[in-house]
Protein backbone atom coordinates (compact mmCIF):
# COMPACT_ATOMS: atom_id res chain seq x y z
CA UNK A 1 0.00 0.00 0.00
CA UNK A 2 2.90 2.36 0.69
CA UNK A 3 4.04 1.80 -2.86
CA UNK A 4 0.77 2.79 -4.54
CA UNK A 5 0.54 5.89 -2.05
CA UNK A 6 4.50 6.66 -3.39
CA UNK A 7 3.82 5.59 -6.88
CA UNK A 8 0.63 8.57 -6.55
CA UNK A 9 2.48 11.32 -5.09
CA UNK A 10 5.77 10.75 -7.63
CA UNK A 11 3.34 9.96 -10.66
CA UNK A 12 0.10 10.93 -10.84
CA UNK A 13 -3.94 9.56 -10.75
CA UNK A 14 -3.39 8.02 -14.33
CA UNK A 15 0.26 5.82 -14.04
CA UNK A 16 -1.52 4.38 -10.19
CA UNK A 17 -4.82 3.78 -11.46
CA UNK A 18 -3.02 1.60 -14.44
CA UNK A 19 -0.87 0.19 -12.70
CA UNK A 20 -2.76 -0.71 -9.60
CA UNK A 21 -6.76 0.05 -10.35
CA UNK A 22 -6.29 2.18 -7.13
CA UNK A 23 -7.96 5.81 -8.06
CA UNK A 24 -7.80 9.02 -6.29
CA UNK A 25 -10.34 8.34 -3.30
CA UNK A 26 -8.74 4.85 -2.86
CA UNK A 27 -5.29 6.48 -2.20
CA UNK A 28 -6.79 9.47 -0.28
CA UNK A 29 -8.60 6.97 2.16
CA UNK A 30 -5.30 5.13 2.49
CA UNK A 31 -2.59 8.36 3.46
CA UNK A 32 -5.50 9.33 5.95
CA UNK A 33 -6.11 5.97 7.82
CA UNK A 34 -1.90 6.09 7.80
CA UNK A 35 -1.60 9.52 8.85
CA UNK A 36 -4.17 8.67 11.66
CA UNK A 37 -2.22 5.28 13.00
CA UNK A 38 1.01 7.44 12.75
CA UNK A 39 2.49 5.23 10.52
CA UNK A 40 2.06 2.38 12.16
CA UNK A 41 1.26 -0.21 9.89
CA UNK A 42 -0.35 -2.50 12.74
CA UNK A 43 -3.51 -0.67 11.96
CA UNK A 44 -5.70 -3.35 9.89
CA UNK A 45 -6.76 -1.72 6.24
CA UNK A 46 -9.88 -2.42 5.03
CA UNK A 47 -8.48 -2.06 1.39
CA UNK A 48 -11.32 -4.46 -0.78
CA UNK A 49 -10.18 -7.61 -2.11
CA UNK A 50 -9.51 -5.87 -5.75
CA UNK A 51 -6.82 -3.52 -4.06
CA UNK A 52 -4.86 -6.71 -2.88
CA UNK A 53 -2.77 -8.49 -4.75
C-alpha cells in the first residue's frame, strides 16, 4: 500500500490507477487511515479484495 501511495504522489492519478486500479479516493482513504495510526502499519486496512494483490 505504501508503494501505490509513493507511486501517486511521484506519478500521478493516471500511471496508479493503471498500474494498480487504485484511483484518487482509494489512495486518499489510504494516506488518511496512515496519517491517523502514525504510521504504524499494525492498523488493519480495510483495502477491498480488488486492491490486494
Amino acid at each position: 500500500m505504501l508503494e501505490i501511495i509513493e507511486m501517486y504522489e511521484k506519478y500521478g492519478q493516471e500511471v496508479t490507477k493503471k498500474a494498480y486500479g487504485a484511483d484518487r479516493k482509494a489512495v486518499s482513504r489510504w494516506k488518511k487511515r496512515l496519517k491517523e495510526a502514525k504510521g504504524r502499519f499494525e492498523l488493519r486496512f480495510d483495502l477491498g479484495c480488488r486492491y490486494l494483490f
